[in-house]
C-alpha atoms as a PDB file:
ATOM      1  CA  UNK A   1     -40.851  82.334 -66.127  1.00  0.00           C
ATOM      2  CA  UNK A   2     -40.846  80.486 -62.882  1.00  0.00           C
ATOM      3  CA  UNK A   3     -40.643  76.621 -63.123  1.00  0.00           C
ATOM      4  CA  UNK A   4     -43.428  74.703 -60.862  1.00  0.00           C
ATOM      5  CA  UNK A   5     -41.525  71.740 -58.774  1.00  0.00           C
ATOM      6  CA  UNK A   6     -43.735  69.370 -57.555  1.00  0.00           C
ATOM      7  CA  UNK A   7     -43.044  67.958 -54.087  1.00  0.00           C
ATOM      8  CA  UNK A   8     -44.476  65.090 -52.621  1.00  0.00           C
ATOM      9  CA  UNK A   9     -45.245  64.023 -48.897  1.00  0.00           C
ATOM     10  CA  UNK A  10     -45.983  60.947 -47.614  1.00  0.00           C
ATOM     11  CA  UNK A  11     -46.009  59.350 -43.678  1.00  0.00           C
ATOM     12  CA  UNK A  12     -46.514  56.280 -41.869  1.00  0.00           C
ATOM     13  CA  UNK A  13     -45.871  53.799 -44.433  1.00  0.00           C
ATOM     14  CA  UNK A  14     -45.384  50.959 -41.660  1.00  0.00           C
ATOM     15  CA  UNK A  15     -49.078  50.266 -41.719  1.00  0.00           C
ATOM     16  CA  UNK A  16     -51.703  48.703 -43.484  1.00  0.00           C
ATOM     17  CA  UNK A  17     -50.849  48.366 -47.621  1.00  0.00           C
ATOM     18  CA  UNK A  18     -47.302  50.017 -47.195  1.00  0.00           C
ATOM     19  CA  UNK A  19     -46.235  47.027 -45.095  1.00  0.00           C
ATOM     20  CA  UNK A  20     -44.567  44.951 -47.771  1.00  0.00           C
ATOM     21  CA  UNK A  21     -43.845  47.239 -50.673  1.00  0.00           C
ATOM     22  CA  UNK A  22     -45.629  50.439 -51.639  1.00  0.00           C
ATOM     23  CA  UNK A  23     -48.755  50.689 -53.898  1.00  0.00           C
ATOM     24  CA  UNK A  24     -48.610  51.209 -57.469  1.00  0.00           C
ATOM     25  CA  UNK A  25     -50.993  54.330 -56.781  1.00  0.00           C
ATOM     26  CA  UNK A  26     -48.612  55.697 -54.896  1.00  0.00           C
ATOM     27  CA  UNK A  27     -45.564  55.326 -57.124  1.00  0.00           C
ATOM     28  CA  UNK A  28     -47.076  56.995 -59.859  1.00  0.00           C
ATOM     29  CA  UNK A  29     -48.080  59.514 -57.892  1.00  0.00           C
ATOM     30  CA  UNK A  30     -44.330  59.921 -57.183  1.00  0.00           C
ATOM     31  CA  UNK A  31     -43.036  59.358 -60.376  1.00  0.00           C
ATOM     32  CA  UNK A  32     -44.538  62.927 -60.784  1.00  0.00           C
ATOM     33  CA  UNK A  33     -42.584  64.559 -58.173  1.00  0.00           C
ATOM     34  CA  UNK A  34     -39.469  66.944 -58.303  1.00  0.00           C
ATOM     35  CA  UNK A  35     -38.859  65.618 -54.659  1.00  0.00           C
ATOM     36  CA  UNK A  36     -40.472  63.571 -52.148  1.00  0.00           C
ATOM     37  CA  UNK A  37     -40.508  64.397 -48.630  1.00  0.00           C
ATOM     38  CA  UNK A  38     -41.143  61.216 -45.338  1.00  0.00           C
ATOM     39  CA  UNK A  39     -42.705  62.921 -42.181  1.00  0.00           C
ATOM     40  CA  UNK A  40     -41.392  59.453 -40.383  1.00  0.00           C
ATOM     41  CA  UNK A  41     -42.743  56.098 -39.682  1.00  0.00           C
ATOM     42  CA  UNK A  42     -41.287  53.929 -42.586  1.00  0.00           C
ATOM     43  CA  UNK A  43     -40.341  51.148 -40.294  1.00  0.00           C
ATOM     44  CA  UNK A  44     -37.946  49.727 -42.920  1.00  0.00           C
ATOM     45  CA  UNK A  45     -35.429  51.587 -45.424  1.00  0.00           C
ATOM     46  CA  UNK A  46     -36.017  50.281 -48.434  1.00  0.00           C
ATOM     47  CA  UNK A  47     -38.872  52.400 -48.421  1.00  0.00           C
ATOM     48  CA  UNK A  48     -36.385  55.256 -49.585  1.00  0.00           C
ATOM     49  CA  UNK A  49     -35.195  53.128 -52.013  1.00  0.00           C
ATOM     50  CA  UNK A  50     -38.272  53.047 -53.893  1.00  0.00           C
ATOM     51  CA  UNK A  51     -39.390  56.172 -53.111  1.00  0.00           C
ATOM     52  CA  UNK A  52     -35.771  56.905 -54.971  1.00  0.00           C
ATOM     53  CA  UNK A  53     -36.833  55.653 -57.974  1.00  0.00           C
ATOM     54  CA  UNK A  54     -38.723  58.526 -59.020  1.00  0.00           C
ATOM     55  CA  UNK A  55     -37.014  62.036 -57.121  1.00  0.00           C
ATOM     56  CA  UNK A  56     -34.348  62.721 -54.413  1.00  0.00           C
ATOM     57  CA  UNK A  57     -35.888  61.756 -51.351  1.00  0.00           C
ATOM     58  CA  UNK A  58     -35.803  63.408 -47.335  1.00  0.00           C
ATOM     59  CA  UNK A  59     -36.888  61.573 -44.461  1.00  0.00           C
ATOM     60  CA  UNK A  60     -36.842  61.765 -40.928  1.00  0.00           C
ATOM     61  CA  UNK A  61     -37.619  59.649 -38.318  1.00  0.00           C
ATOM     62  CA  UNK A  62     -40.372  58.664 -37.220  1.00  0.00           C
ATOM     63  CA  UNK A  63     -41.259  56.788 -33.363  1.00  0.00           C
ATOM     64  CA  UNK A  64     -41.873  53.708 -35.481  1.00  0.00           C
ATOM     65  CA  UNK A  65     -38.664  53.797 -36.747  1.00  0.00           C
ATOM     66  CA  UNK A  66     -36.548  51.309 -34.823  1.00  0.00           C
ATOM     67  CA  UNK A  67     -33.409  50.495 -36.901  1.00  0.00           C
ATOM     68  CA  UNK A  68     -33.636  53.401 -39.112  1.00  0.00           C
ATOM     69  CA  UNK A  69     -30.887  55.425 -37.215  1.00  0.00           C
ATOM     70  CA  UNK A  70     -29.382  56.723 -39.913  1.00  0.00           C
ATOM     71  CA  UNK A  71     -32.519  59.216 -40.257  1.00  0.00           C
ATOM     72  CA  UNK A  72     -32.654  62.176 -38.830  1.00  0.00           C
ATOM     73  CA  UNK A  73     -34.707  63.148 -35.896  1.00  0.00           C
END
């Protein structure tokens, strides 16, 4: 039987309620996820630490991303 992994994807968390730390909705959303995928735009790192929390985590950068060089393009 084939086992379901749940991947989750999430962008521009440099605006609005990502800003400081991100949203309790959206952690337990991740703390459902097999691995968690950033399309860019976190405009601070520690954003993959607490996206880290809950699944292995692969970001890239984003155009927002000034001082996040060691993200891929």
């Amino acid at each position: 039987m084939a086992r379901t992994i749940r991947v989750g994807l999430i962008a521009d968390s440099h605006v609005g309620e990502f800003l400081e730390e991100l949203p309790a909705w959206v952690h337990r959303v991740c703390a459902e996820c097999d691995l968690i995928l950033h399309a860019g735009d976190l405009s601070r790192m520690e954003v993959i630490e607490e996206l880290e929390q809950h699944a292995p985590v692969i970001a890239v950068r984003g155009d927002h991303d000034v001082g996040c060089d060691a993200l891929p393009t």
